[in-house]
Structures are given as structure tokens and as C-alpha cells.
PDB file of N, CA and C in Angstrom:
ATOM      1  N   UNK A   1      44.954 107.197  52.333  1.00  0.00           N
ATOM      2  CA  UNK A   1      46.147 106.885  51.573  1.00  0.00           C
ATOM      3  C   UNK A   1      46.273 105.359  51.513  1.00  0.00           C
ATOM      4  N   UNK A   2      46.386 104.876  50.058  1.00  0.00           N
ATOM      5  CA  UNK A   2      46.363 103.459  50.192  1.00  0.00           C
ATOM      6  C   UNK A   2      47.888 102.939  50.724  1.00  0.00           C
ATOM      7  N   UNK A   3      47.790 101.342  51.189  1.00  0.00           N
ATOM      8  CA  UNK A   3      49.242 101.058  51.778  1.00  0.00           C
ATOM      9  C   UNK A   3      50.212 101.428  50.693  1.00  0.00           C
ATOM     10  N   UNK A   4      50.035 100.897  49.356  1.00  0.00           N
ATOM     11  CA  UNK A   4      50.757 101.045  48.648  1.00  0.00           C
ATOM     12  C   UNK A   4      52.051 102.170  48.511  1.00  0.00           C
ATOM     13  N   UNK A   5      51.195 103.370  48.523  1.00  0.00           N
ATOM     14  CA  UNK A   5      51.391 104.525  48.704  1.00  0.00           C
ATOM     15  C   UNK A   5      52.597 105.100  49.723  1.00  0.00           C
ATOM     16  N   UNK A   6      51.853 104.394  50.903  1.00  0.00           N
ATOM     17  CA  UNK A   6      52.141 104.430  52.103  1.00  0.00           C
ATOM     18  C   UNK A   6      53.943 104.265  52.380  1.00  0.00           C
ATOM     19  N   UNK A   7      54.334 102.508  51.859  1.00  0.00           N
ATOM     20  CA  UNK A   7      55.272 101.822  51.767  1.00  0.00           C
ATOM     21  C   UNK A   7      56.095 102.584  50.796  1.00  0.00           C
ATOM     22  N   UNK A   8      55.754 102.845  49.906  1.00  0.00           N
ATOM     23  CA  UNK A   8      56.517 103.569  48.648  1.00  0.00           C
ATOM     24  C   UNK A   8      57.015 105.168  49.321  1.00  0.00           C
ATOM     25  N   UNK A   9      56.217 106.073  49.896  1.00  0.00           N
ATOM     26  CA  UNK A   9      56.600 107.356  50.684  1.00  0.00           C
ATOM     27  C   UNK A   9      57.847 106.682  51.637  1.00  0.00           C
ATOM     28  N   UNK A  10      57.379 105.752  52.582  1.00  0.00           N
ATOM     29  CA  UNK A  10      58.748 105.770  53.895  1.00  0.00           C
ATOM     30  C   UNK A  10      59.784 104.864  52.899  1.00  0.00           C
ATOM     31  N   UNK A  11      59.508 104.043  51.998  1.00  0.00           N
ATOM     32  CA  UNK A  11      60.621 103.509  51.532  1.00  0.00           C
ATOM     33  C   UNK A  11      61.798 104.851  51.049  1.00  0.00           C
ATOM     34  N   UNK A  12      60.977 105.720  50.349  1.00  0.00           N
ATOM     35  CA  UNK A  12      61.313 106.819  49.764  1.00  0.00           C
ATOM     36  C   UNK A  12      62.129 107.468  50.899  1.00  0.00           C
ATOM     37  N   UNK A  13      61.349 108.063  51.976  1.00  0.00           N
ATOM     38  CA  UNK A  13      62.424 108.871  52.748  1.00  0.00           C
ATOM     39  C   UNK A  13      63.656 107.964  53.414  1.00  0.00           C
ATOM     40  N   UNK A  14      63.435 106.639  53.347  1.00  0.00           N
ATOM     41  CA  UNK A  14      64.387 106.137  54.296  1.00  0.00           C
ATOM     42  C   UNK A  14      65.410 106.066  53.455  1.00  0.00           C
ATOM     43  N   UNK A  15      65.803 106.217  51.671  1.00  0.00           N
ATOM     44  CA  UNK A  15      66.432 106.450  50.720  1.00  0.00           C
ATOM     45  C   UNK A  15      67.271 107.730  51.268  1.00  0.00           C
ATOM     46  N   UNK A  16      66.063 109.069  51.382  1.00  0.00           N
ATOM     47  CA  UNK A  16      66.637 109.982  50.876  1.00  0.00           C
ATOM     48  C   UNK A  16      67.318 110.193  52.440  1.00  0.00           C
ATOM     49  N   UNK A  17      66.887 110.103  53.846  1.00  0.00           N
ATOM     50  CA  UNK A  17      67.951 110.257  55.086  1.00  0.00           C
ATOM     51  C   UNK A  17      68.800 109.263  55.103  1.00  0.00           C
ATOM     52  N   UNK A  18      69.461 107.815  54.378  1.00  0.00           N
ATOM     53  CA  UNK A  18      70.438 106.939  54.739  1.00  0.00           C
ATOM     54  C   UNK A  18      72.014 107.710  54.142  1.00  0.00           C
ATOM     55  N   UNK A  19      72.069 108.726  53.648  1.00  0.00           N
ATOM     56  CA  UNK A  19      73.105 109.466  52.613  1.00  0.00           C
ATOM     57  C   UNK A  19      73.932 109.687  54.004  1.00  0.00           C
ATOM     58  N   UNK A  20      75.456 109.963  53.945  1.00  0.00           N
ATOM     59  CA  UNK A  20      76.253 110.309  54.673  1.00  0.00           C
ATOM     60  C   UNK A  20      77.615 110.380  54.296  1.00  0.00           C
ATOM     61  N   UNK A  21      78.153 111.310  54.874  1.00  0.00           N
ATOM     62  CA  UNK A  21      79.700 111.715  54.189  1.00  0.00           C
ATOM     63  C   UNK A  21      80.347 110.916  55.069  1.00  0.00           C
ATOM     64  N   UNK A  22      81.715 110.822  54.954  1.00  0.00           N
ATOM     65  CA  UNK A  22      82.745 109.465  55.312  1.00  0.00           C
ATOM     66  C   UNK A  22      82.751 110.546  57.196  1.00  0.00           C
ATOM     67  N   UNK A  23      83.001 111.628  57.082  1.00  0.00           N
ATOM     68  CA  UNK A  23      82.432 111.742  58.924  1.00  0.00           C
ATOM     69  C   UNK A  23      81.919 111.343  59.701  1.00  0.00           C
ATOM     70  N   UNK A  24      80.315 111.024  59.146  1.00  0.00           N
ATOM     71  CA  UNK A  24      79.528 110.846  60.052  1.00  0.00           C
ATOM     72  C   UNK A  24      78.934 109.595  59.608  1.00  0.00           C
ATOM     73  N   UNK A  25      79.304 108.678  59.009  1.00  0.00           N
ATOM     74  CA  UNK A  25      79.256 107.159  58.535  1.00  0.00           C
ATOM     75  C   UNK A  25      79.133 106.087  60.068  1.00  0.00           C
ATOM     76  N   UNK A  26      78.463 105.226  60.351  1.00  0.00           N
ATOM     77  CA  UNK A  26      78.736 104.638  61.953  1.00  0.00           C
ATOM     78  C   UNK A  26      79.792 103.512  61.470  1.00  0.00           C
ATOM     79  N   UNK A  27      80.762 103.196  62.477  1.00  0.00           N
ATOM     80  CA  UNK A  27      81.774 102.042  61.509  1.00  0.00           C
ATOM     81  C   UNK A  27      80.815 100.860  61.947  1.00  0.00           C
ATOM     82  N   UNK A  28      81.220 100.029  60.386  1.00  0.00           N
ATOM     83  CA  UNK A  28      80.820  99.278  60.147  1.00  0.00           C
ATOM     84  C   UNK A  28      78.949  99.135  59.679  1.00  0.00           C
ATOM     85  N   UNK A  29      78.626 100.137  59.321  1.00  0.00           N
ATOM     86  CA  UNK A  29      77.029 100.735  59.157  1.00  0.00           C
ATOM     87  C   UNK A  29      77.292 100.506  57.505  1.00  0.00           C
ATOM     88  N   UNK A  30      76.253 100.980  56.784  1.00  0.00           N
ATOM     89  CA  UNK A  30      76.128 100.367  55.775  1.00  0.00           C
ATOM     90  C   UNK A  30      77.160 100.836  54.730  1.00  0.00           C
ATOM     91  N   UNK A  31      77.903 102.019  55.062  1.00  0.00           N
ATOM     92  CA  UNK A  31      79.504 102.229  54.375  1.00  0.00           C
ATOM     93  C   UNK A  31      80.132 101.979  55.083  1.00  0.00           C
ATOM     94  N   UNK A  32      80.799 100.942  55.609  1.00  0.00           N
ATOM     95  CA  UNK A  32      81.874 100.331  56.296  1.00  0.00           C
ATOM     96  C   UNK A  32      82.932 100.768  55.721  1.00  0.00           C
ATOM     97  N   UNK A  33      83.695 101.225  56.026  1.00  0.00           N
ATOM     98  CA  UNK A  33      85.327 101.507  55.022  1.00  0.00           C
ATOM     99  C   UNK A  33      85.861  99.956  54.713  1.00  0.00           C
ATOM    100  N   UNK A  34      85.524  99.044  55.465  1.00  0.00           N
ATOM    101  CA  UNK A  34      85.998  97.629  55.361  1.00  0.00           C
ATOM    102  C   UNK A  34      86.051  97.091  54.229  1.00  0.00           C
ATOM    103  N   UNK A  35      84.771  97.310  53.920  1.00  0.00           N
ATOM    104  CA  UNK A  35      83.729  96.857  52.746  1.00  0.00           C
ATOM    105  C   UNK A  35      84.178  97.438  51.120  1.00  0.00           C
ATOM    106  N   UNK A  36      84.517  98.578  51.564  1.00  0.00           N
ATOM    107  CA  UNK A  36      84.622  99.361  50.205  1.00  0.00           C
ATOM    108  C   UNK A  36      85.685 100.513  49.709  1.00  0.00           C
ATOM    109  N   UNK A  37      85.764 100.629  48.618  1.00  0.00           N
ATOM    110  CA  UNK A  37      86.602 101.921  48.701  1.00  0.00           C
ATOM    111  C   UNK A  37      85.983 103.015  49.033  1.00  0.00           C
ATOM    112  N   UNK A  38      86.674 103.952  49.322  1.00  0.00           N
ATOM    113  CA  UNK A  38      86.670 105.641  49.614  1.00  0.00           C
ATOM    114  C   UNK A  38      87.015 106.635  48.359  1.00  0.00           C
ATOM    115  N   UNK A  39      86.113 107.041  48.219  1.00  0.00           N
ATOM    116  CA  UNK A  39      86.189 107.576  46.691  1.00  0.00           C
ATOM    117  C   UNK A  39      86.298 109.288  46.877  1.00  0.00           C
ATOM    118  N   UNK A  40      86.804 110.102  46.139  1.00  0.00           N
ATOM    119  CA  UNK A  40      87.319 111.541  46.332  1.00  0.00           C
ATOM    120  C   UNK A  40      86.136 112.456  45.881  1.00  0.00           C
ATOM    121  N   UNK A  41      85.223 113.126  47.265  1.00  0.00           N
ATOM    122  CA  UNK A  41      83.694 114.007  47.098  1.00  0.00           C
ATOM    123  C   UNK A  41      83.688 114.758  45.578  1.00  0.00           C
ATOM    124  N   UNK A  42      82.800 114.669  45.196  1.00  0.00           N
ATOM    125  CA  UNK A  42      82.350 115.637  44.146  1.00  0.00           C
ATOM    126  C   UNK A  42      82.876 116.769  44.372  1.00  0.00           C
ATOM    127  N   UNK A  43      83.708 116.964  43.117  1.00  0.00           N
ATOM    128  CA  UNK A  43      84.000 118.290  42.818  1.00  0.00           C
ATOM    129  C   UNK A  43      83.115 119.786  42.824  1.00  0.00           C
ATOM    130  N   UNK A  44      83.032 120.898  43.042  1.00  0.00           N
ATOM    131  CA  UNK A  44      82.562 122.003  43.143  1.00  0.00           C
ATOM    132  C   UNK A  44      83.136 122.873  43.393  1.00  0.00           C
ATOM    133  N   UNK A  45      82.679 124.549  43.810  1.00  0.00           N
ATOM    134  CA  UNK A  45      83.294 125.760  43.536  1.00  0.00           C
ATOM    135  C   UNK A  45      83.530 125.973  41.909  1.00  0.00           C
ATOM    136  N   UNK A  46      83.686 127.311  41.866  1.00  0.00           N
ATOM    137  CA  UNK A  46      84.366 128.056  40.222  1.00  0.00           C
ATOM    138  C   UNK A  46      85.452 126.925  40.109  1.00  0.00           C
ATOM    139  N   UNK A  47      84.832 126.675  38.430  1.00  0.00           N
ATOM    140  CA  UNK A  47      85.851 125.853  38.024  1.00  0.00           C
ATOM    141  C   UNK A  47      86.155 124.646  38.251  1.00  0.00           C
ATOM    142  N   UNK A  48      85.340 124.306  38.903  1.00  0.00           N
ATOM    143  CA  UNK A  48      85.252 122.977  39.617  1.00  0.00           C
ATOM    144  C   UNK A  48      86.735 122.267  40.687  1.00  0.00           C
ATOM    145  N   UNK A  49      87.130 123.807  41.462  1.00  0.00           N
ATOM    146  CA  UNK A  49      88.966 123.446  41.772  1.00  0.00           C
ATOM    147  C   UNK A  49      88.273 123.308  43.112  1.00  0.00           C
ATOM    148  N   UNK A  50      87.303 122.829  43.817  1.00  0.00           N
ATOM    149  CA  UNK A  50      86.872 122.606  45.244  1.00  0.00           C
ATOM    150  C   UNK A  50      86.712 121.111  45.212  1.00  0.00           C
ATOM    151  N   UNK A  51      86.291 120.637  46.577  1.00  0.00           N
ATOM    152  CA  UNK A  51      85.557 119.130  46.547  1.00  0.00           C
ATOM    153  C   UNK A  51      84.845 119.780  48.324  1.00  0.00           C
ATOM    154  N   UNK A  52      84.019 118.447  48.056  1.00  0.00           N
ATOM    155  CA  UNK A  52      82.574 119.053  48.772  1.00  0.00           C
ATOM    156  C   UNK A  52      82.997 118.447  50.500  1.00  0.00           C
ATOM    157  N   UNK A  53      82.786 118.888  51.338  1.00  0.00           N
ATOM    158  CA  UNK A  53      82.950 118.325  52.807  1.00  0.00           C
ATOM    159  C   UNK A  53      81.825 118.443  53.403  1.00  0.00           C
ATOM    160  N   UNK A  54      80.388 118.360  52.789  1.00  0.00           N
ATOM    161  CA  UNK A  54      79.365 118.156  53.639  1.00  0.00           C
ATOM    162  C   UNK A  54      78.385 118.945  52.476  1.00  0.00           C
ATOM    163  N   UNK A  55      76.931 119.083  52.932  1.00  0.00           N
ATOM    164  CA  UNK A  55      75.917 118.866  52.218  1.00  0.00           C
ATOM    165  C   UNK A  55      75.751 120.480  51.144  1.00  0.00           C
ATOM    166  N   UNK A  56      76.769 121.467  52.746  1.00  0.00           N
ATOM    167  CA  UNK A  56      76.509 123.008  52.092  1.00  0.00           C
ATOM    168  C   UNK A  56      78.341 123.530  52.187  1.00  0.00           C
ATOM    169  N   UNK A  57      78.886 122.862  52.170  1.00  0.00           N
ATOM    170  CA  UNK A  57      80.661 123.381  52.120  1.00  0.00           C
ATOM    171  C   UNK A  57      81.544 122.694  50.986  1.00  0.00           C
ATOM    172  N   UNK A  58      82.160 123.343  50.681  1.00  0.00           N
ATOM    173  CA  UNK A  58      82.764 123.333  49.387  1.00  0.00           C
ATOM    174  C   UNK A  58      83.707 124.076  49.703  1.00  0.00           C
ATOM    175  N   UNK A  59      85.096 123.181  49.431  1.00  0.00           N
ATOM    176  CA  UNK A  59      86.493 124.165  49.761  1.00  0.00           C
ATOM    177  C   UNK A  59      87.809 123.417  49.230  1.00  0.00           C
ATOM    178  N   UNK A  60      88.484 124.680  49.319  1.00  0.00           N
ATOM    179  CA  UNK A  60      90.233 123.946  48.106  1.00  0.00           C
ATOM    180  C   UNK A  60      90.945 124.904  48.350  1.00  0.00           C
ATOM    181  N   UNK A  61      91.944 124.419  48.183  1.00  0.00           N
ATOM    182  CA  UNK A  61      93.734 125.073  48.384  1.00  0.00           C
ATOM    183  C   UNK A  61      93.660 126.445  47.860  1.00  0.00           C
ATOM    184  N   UNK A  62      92.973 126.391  46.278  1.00  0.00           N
ATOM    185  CA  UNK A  62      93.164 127.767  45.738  1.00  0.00           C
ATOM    186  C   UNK A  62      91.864 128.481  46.629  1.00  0.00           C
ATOM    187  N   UNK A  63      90.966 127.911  46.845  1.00  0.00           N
ATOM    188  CA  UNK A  63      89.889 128.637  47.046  1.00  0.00           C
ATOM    189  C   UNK A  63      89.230 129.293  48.332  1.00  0.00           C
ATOM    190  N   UNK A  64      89.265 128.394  49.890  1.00  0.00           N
ATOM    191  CA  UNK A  64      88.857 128.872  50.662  1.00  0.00           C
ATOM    192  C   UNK A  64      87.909 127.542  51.362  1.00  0.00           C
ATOM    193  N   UNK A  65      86.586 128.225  51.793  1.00  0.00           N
ATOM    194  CA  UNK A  65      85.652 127.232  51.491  1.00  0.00           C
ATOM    195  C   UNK A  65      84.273 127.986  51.313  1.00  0.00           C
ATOM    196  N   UNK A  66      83.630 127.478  51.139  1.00  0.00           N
ATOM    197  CA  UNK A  66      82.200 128.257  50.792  1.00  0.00           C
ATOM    198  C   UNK A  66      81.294 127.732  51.691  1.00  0.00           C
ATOM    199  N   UNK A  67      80.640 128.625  52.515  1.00  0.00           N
ATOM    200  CA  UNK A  67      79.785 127.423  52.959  1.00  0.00           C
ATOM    201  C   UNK A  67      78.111 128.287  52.728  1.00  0.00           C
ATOM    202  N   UNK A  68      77.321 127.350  52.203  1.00  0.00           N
ATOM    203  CA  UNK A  68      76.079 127.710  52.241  1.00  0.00           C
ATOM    204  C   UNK A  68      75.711 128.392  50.943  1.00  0.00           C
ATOM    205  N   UNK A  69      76.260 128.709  50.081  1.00  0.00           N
ATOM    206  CA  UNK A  69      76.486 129.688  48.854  1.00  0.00           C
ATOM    207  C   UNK A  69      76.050 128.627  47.739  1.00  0.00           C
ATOM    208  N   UNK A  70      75.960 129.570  46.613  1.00  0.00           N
ATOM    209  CA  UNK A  70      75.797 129.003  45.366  1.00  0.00           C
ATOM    210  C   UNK A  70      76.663 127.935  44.914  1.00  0.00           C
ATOM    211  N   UNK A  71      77.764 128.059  45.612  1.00  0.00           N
ATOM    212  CA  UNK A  71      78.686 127.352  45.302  1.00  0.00           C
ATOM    213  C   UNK A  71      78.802 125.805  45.457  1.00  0.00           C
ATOM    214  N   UNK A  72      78.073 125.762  46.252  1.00  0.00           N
ATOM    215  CA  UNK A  72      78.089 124.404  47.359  1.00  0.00           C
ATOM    216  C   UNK A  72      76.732 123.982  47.083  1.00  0.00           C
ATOM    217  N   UNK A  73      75.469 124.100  45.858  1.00  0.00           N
ATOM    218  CA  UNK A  73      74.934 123.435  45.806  1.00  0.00           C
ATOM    219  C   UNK A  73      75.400 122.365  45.058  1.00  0.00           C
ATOM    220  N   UNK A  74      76.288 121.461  44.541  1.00  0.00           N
ATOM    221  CA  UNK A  74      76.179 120.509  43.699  1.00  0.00           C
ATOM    222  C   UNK A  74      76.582 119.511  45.262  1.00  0.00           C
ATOM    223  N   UNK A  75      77.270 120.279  46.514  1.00  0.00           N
ATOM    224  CA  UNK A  75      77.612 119.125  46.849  1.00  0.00           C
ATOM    225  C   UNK A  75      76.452 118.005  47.630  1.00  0.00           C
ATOM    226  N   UNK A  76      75.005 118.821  47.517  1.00  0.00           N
ATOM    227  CA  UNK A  76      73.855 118.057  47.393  1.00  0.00           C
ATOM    228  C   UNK A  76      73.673 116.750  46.825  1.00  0.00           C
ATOM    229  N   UNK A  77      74.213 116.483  46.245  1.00  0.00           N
ATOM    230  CA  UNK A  77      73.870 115.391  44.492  1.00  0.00           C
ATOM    231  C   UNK A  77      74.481 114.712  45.627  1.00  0.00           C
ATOM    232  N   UNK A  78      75.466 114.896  46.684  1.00  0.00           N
ATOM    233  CA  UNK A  78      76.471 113.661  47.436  1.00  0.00           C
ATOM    234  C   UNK A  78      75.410 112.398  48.249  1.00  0.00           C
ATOM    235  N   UNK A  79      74.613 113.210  48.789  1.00  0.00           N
ATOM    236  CA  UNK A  79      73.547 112.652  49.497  1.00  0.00           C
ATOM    237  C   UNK A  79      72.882 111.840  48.892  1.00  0.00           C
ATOM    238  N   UNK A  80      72.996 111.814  47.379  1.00  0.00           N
ATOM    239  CA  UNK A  80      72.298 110.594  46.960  1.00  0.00           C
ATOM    240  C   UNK A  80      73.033 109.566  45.865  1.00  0.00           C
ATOM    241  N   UNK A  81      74.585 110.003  46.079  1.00  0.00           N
ATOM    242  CA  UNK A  81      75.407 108.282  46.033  1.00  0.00           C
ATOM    243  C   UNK A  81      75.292 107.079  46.720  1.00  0.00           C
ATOM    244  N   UNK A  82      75.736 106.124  46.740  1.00  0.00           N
ATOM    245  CA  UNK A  82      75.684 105.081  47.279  1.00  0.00           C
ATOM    246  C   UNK A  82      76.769 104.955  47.748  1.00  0.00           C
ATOM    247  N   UNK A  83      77.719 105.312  47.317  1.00  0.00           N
ATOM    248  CA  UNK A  83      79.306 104.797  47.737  1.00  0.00           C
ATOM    249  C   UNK A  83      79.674 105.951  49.102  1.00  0.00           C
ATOM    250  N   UNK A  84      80.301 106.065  50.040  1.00  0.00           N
ATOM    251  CA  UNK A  84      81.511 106.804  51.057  1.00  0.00           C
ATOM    252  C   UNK A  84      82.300 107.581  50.201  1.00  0.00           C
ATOM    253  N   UNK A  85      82.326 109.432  50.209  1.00  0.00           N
ATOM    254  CA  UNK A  85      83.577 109.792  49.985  1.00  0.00           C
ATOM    255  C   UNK A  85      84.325 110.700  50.752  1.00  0.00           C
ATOM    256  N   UNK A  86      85.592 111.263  50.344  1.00  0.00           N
ATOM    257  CA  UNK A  86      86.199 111.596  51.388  1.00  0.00           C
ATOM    258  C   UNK A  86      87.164 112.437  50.829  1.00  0.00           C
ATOM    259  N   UNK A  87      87.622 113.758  51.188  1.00  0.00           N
ATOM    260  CA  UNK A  87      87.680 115.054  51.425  1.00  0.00           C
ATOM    261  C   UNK A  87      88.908 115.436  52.143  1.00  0.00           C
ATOM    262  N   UNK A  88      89.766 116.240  51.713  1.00  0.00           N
ATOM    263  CA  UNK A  88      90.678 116.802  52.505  1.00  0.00           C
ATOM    264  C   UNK A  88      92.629 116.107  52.990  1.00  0.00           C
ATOM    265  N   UNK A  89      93.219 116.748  53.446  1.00  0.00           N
ATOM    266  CA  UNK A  89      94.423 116.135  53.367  1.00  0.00           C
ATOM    267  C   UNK A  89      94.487 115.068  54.530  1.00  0.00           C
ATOM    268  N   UNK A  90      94.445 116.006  55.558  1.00  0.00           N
ATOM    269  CA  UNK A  90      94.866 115.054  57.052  1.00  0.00           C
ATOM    270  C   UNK A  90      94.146 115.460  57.938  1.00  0.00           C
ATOM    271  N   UNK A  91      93.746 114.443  59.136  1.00  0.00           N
ATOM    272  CA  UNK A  91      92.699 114.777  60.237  1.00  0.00           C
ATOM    273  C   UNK A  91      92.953 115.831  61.380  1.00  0.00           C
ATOM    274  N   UNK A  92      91.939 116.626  61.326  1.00  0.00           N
ATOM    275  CA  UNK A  92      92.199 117.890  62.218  1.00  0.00           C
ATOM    276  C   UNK A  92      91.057 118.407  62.669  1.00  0.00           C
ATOM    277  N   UNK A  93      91.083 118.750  63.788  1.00  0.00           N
ATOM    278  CA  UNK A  93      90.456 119.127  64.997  1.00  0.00           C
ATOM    279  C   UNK A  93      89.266 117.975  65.875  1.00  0.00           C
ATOM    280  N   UNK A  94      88.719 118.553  66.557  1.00  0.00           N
ATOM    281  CA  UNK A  94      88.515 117.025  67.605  1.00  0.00           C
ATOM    282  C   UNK A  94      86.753 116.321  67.204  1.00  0.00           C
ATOM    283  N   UNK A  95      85.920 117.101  66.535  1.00  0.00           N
ATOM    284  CA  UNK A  95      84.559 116.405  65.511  1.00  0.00           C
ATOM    285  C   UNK A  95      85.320 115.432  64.004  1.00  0.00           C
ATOM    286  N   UNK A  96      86.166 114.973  63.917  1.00  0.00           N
ATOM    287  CA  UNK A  96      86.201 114.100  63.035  1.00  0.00           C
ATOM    288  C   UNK A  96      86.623 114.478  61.380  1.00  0.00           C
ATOM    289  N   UNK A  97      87.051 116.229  61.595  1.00  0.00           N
ATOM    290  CA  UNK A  97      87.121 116.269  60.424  1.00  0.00           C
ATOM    291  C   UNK A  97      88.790 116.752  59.370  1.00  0.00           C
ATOM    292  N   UNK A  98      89.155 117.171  58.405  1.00  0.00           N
ATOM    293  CA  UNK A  98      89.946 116.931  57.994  1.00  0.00           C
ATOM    294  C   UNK A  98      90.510 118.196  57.333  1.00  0.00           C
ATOM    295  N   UNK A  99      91.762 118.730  57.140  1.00  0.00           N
ATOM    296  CA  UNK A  99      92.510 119.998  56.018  1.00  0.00           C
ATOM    297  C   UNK A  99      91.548 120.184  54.857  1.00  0.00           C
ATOM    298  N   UNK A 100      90.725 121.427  55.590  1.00  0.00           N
ATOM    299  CA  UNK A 100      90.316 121.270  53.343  1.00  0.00           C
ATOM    300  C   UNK A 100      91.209 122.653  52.749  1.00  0.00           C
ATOM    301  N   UNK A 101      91.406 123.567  53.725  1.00  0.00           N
ATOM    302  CA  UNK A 101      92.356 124.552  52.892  1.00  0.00           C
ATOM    303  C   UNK A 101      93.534 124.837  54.245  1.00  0.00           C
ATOM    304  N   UNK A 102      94.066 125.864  53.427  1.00  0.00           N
ATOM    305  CA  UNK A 102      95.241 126.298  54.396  1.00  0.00           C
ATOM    306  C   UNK A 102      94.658 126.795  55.579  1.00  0.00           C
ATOM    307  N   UNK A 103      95.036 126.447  56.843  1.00  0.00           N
ATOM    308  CA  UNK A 103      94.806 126.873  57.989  1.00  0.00           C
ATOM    309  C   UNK A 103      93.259 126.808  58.249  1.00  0.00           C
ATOM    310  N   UNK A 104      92.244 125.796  57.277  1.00  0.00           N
ATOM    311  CA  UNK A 104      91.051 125.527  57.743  1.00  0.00           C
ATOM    312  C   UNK A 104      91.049 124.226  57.823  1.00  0.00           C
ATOM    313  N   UNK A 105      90.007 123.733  59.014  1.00  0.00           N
ATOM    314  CA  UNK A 105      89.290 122.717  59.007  1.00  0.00           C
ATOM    315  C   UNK A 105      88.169 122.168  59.046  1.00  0.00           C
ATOM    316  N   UNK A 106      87.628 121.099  58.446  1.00  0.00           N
ATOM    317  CA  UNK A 106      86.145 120.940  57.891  1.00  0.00           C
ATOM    318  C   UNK A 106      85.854 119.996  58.438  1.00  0.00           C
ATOM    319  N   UNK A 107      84.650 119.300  58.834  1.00  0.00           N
ATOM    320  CA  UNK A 107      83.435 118.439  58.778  1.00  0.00           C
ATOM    321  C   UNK A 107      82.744 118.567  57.834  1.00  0.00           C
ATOM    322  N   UNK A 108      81.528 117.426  58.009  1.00  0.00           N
ATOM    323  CA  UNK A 108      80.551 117.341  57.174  1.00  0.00           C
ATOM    324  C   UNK A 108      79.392 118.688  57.830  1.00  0.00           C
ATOM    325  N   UNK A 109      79.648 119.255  59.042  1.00  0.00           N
ATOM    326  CA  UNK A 109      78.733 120.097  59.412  1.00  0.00           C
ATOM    327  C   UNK A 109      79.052 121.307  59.474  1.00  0.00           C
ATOM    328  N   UNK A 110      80.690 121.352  59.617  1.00  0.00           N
ATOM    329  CA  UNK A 110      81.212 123.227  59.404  1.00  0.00           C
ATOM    330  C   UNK A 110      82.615 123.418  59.236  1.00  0.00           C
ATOM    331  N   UNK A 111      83.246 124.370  59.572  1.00  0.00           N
ATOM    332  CA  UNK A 111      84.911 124.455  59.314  1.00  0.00           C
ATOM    333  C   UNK A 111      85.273 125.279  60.774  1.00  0.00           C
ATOM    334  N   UNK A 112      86.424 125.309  61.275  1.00  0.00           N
ATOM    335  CA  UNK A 112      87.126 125.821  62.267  1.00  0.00           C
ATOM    336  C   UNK A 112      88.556 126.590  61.732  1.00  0.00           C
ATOM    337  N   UNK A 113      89.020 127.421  62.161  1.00  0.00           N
ATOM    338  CA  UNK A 113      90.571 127.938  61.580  1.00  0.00           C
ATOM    339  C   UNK A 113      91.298 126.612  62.790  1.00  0.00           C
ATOM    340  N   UNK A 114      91.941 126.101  62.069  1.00  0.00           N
ATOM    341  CA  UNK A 114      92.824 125.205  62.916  1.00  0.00           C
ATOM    342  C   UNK A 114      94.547 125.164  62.023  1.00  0.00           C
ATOM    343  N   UNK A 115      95.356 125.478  63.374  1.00  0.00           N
ATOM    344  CA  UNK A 115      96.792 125.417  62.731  1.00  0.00           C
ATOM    345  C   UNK A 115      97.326 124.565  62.534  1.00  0.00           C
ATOM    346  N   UNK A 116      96.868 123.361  63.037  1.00  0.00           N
ATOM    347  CA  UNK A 116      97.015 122.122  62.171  1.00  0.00           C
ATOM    348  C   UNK A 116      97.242 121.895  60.743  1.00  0.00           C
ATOM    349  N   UNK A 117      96.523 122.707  60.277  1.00  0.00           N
ATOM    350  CA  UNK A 117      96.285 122.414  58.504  1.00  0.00           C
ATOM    351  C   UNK A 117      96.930 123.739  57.937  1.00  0.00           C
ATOM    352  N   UNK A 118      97.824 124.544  58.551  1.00  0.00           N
ATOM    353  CA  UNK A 118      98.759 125.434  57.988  1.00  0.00           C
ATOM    354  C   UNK A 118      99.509 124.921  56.686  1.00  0.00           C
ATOM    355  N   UNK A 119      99.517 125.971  55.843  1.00  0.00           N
ATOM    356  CA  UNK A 119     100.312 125.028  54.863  1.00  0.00           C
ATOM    357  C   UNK A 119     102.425 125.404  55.026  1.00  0.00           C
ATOM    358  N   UNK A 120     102.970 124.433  54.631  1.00  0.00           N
ATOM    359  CA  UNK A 120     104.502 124.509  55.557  1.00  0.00           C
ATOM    360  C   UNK A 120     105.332 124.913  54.677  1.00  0.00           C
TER     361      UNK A 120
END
């Protein structure tokens, strides 16, 4: 394999693993919240009434969340923005993550029933 090649492949993967949702971002790493705005995840689910909380979850008020389903492939495409976005009402439960529906809570890696995010 010539270097060329070589440089162009790891440049390539180090592209495609630097992606990260506003969870698991390191502060001050190359999405600093400092630095930039926080922009609202790609929309998904039917109808597009979800927004995405990680690579395979997709969830909303009307909806639930989806995780792993047809539903939740667009929130793929997230991984290869450039910008931080961010998901959900208010912070809940103790991994970092936030309300995406009534009485659930999400990360970028899964959801928990937490009564935190009851709706009142």
C-alpha cells in the first residue's frame, strides 16, 4: 500500500471516529460549547416530530423513542456534522443525559424511565 494511500485511509477514519453528540463531547475538545453554538439534533421518527439523542435513538413528546429501528437511521448523518447538537428539555439521570419524552431519559448511548422528566 503506497503512503499515499496510507495517510488518506487514517486521515479518513480519524474524520469518521472524531463525530460526537453534545454528551459525550470532552469540555473544551474540539466542540467546546465555549467556542460555539449548540444547535437542535436532526430531526427524525414519522413525520419528522422526533430529534435524534445518539447514533441509534430517536425520540419526542408525541412519540416515545425508538431505539435501533428504522426510525433512527437518519440520526447517523449526525456523526458527520461538524457543529455540537443538543436534544431534549432538562438534565436527567446521572450519565449526562437529558428529557427526551415523558417520563424518559436519554443519552447519546440509551434511555432510562426516569421521573424526573414526568410531564406536570
Amino acid at each position: 500500500m503506497s503512503y499515499n494511500m496510507l495517510a488518506f485511509c487514517l486521515v479518513w477514519l480519524l474524520a469518521l471516529s472524531s463525530a460526537c453528540y453534545i454528551q459525550n463531547c470532552p469540555i473544551g475538545g474540539k466542540r467546546s460549547l465555549l467556542d460555539m453554538e449548540v444547535r437542535k439534533c436532526i430531526s427524525c421518527g414519522p413525520r419528522n416530530r422526533g430529534h435524534c439523542f445518539g447514533p441509534n435513538i430517536c425520540c419526542g413528546e408525541e412519540l416515545g423513542c425508538y431505539l435501533g429501528t428504522a426510525e433512527t437511521m437518519r440520526c447517523q448523518e449526525e456523526n458527520f456534522l461538524p457543529t455540537p447538537c443538543e436534544s431534549g428539555r432538562k438534565p436527567c439521570g446521572n450519565s449526562g443525559g437529558t428529557c427526551a419524552a415523558s417520563g424518559i431519559c436519554c443519552n447519546n448511548e440509551g434511555c432510562t424511565v426516569d421521573s424526573a422528566c414526568d410531564q406536570e
